[in-house]
PDB file of N, CA and C in Angstrom:
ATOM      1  N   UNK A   1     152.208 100.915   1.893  1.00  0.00           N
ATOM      2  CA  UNK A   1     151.383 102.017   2.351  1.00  0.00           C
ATOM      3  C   UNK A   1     151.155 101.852   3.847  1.00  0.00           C
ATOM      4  N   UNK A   2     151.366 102.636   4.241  1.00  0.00           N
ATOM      5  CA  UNK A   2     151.464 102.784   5.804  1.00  0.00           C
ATOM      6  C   UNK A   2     150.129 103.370   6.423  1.00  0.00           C
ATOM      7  N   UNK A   3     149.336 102.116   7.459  1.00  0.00           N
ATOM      8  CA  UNK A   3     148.030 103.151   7.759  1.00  0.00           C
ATOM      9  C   UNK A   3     147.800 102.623   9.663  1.00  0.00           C
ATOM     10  N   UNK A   4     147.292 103.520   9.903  1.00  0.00           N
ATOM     11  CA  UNK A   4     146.640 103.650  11.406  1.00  0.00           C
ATOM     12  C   UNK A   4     145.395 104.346  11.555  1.00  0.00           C
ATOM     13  N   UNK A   5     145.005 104.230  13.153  1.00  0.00           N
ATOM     14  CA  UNK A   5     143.700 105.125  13.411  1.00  0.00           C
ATOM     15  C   UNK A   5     144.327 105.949  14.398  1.00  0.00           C
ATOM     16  N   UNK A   6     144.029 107.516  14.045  1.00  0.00           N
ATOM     17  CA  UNK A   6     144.582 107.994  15.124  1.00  0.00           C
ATOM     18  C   UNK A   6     143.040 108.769  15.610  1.00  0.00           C
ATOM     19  N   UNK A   7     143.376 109.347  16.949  1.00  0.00           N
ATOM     20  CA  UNK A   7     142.223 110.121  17.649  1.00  0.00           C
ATOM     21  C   UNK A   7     142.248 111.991  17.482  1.00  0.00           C
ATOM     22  N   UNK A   8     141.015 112.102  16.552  1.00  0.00           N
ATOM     23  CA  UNK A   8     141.138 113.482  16.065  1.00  0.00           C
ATOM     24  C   UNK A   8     139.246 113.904  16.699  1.00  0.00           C
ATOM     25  N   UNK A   9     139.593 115.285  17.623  1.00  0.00           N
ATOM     26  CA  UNK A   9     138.458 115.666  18.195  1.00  0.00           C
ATOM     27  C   UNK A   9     137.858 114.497  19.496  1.00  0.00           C
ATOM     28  N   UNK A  10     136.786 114.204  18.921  1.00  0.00           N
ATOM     29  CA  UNK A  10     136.333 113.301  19.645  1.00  0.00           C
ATOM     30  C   UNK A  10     136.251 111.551  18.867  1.00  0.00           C
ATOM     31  N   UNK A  11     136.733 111.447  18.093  1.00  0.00           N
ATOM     32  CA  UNK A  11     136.877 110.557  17.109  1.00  0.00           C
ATOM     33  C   UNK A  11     137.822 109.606  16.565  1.00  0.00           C
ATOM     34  N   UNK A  12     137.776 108.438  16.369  1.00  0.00           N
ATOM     35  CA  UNK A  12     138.891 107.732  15.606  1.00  0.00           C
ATOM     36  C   UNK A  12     139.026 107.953  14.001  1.00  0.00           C
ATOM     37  N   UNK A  13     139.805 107.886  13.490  1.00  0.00           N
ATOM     38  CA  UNK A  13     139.895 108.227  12.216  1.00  0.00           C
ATOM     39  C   UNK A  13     140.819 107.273  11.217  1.00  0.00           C
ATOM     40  N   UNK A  14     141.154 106.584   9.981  1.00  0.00           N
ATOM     41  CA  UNK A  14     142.034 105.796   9.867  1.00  0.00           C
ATOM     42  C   UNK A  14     142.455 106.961   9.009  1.00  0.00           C
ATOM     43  N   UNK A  15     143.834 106.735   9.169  1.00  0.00           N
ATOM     44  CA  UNK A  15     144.699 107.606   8.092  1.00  0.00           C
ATOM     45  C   UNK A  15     145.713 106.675   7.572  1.00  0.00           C
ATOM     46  N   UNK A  16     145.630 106.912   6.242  1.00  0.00           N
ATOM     47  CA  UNK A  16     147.037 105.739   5.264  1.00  0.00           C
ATOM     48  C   UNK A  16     147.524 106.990   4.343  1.00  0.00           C
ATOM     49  N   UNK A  17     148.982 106.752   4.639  1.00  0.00           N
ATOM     50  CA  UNK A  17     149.951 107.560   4.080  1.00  0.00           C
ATOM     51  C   UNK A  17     150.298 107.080   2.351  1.00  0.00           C
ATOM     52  N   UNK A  18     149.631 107.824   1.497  1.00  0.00           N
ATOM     53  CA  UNK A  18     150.232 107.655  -0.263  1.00  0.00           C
ATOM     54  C   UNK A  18     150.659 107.669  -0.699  1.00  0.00           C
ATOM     55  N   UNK A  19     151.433 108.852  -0.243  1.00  0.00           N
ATOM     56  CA  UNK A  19     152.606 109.126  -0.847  1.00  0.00           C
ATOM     57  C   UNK A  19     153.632 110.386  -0.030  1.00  0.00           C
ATOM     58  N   UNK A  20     154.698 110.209  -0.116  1.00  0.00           N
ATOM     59  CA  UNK A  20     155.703 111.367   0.359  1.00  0.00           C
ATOM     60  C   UNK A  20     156.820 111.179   0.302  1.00  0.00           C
ATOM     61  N   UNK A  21     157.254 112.824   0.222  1.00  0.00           N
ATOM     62  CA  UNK A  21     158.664 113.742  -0.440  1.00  0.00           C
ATOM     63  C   UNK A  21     158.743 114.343   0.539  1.00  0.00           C
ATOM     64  N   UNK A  22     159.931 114.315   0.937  1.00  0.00           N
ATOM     65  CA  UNK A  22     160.587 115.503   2.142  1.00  0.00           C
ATOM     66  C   UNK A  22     159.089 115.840   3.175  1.00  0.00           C
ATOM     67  N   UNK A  23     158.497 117.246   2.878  1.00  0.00           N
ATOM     68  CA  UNK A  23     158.112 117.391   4.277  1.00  0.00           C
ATOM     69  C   UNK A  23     156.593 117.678   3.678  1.00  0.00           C
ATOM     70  N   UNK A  24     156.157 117.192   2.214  1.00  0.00           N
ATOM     71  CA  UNK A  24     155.079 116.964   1.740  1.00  0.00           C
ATOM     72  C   UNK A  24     154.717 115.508   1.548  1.00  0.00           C
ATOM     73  N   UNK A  25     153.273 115.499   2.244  1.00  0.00           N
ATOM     74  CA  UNK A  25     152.603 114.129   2.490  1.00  0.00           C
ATOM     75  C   UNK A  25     150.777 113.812   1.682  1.00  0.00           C
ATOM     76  N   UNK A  26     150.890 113.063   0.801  1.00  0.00           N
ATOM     77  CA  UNK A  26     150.112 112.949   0.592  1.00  0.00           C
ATOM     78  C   UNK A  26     149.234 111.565   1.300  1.00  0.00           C
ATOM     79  N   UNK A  27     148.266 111.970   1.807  1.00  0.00           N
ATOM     80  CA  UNK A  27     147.460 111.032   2.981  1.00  0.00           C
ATOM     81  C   UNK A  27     145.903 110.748   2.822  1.00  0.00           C
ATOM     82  N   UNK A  28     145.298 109.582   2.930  1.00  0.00           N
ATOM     83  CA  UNK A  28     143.477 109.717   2.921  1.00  0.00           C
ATOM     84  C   UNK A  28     142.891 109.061   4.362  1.00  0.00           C
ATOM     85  N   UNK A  29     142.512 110.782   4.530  1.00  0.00           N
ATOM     86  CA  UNK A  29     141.440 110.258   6.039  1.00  0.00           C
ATOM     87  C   UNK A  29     140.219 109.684   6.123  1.00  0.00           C
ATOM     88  N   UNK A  30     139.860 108.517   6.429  1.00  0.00           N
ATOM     89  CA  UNK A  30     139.106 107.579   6.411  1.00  0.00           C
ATOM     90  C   UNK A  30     138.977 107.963   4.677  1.00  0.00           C
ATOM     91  N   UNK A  31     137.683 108.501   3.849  1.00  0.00           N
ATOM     92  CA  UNK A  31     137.832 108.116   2.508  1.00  0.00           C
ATOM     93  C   UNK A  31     138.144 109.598   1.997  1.00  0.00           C
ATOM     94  N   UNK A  32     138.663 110.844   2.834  1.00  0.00           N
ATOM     95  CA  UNK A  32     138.702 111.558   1.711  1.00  0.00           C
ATOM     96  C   UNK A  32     140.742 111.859   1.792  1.00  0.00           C
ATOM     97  N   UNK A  33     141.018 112.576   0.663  1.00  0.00           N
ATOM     98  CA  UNK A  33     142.409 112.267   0.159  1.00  0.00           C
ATOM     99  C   UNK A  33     142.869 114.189   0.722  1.00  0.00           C
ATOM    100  N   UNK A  34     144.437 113.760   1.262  1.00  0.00           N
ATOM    101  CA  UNK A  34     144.552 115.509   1.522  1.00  0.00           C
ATOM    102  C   UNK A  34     146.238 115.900   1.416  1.00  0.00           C
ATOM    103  N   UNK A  35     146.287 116.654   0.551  1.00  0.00           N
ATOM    104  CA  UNK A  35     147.790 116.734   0.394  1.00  0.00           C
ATOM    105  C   UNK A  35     148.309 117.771   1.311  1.00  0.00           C
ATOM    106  N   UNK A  36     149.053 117.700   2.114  1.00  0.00           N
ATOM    107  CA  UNK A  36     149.599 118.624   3.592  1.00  0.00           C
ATOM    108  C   UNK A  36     151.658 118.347   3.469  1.00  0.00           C
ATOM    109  N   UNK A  37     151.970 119.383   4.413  1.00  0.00           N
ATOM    110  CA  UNK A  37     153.082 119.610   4.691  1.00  0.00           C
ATOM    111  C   UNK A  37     152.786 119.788   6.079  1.00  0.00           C
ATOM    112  N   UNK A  38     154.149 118.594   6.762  1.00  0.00           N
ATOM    113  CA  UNK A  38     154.637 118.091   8.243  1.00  0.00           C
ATOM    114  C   UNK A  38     156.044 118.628   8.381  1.00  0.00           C
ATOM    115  N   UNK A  39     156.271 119.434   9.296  1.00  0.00           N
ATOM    116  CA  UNK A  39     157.441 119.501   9.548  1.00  0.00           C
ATOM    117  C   UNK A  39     157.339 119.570  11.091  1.00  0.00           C
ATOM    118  N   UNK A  40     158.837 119.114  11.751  1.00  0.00           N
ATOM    119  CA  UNK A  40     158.792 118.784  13.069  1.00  0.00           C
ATOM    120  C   UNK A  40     159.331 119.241  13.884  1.00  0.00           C
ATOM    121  N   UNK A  41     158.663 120.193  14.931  1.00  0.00           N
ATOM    122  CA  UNK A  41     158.897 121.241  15.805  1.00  0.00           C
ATOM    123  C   UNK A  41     160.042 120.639  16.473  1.00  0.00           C
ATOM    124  N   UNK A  42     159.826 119.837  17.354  1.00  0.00           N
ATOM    125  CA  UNK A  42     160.663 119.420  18.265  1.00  0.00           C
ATOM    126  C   UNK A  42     160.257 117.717  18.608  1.00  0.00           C
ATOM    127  N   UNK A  43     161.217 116.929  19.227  1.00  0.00           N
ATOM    128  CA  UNK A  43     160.474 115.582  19.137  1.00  0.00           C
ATOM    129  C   UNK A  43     159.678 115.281  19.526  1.00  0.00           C
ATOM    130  N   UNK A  44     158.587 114.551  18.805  1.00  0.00           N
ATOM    131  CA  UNK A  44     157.235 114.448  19.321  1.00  0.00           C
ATOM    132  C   UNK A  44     156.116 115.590  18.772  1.00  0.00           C
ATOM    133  N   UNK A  45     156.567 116.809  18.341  1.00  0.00           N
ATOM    134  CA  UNK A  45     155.638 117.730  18.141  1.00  0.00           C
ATOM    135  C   UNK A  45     155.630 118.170  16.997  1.00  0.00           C
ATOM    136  N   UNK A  46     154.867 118.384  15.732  1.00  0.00           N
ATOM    137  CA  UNK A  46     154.882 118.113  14.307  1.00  0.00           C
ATOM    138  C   UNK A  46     153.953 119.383  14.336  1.00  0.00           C
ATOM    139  N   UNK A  47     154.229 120.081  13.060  1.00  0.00           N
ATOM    140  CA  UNK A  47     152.982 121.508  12.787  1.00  0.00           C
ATOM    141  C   UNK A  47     152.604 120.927  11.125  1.00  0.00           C
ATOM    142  N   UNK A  48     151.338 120.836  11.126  1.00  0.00           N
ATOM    143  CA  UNK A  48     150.696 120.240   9.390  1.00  0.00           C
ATOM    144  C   UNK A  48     150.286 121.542   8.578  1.00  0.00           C
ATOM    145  N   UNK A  49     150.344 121.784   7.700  1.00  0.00           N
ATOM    146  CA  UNK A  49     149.575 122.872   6.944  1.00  0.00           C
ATOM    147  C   UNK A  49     149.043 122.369   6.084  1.00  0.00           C
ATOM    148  N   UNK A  50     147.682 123.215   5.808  1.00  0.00           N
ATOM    149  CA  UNK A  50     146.544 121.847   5.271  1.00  0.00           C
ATOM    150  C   UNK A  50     145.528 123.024   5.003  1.00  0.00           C
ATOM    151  N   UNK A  51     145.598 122.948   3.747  1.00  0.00           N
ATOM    152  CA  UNK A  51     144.189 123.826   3.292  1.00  0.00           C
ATOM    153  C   UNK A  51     144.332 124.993   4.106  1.00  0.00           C
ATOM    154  N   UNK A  52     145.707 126.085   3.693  1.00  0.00           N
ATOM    155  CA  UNK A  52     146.203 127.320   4.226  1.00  0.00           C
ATOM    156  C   UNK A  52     145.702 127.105   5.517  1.00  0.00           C
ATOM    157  N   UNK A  53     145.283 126.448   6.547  1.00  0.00           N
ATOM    158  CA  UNK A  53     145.390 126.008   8.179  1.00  0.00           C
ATOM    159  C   UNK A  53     146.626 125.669   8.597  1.00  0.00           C
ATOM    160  N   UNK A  54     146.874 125.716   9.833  1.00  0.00           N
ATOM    161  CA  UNK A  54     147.933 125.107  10.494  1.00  0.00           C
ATOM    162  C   UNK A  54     147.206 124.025  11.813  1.00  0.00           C
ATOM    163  N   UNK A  55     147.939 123.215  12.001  1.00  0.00           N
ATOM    164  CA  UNK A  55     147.541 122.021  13.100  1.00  0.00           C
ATOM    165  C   UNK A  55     149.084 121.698  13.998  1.00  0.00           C
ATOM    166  N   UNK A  56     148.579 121.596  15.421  1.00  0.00           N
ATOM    167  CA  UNK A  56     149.649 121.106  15.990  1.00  0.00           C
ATOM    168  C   UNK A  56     149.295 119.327  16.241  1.00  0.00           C
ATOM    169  N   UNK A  57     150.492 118.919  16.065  1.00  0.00           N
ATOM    170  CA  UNK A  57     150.546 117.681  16.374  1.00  0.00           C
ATOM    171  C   UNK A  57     151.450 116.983  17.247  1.00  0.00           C
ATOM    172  N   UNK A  58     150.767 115.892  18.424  1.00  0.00           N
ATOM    173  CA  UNK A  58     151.522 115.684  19.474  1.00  0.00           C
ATOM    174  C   UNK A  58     151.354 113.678  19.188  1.00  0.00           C
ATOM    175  N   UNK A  59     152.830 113.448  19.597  1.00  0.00           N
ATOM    176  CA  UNK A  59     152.653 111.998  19.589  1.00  0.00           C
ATOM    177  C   UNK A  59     152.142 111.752  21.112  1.00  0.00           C
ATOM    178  N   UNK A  60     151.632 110.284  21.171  1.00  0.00           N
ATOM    179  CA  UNK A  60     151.358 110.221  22.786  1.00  0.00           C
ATOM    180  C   UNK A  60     151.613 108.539  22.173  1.00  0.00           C
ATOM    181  N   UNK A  61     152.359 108.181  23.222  1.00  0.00           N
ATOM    182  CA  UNK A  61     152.278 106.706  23.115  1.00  0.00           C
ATOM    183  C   UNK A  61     152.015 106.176  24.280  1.00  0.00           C
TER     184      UNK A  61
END
């Protein structure tokens, strides 16, 4: 199981990955659990859909 803290808002957050199939991810942020679909714009830039929302996502290393 794969986990980190990433920075969401103003906040750290730990996220551990549960489970995943192709471009469905099942994941729990700090303690609550959220099943989403990642697919990846371009490198580095990921769009989540999550509770009929959409999120952009940017790596920064």
């Amino acid at each position: 199981m794969t986990s980190l803290e990433i920075s969401l808002d103003d906040r750290l957050a730990k996220v551990k990955l549960l489970e995943s199939e192709g471009n469905h991810f099942r994941i729990l942020v700090d303690d609550k659990e959220y099943d989403s679909r990642i697919i990846m714009v371009e490198q580095g830039v990921y769009l989540m859909l999550l509770d009929g929302k959409s999120y952009n996502i940017e790596l920064i290393e």
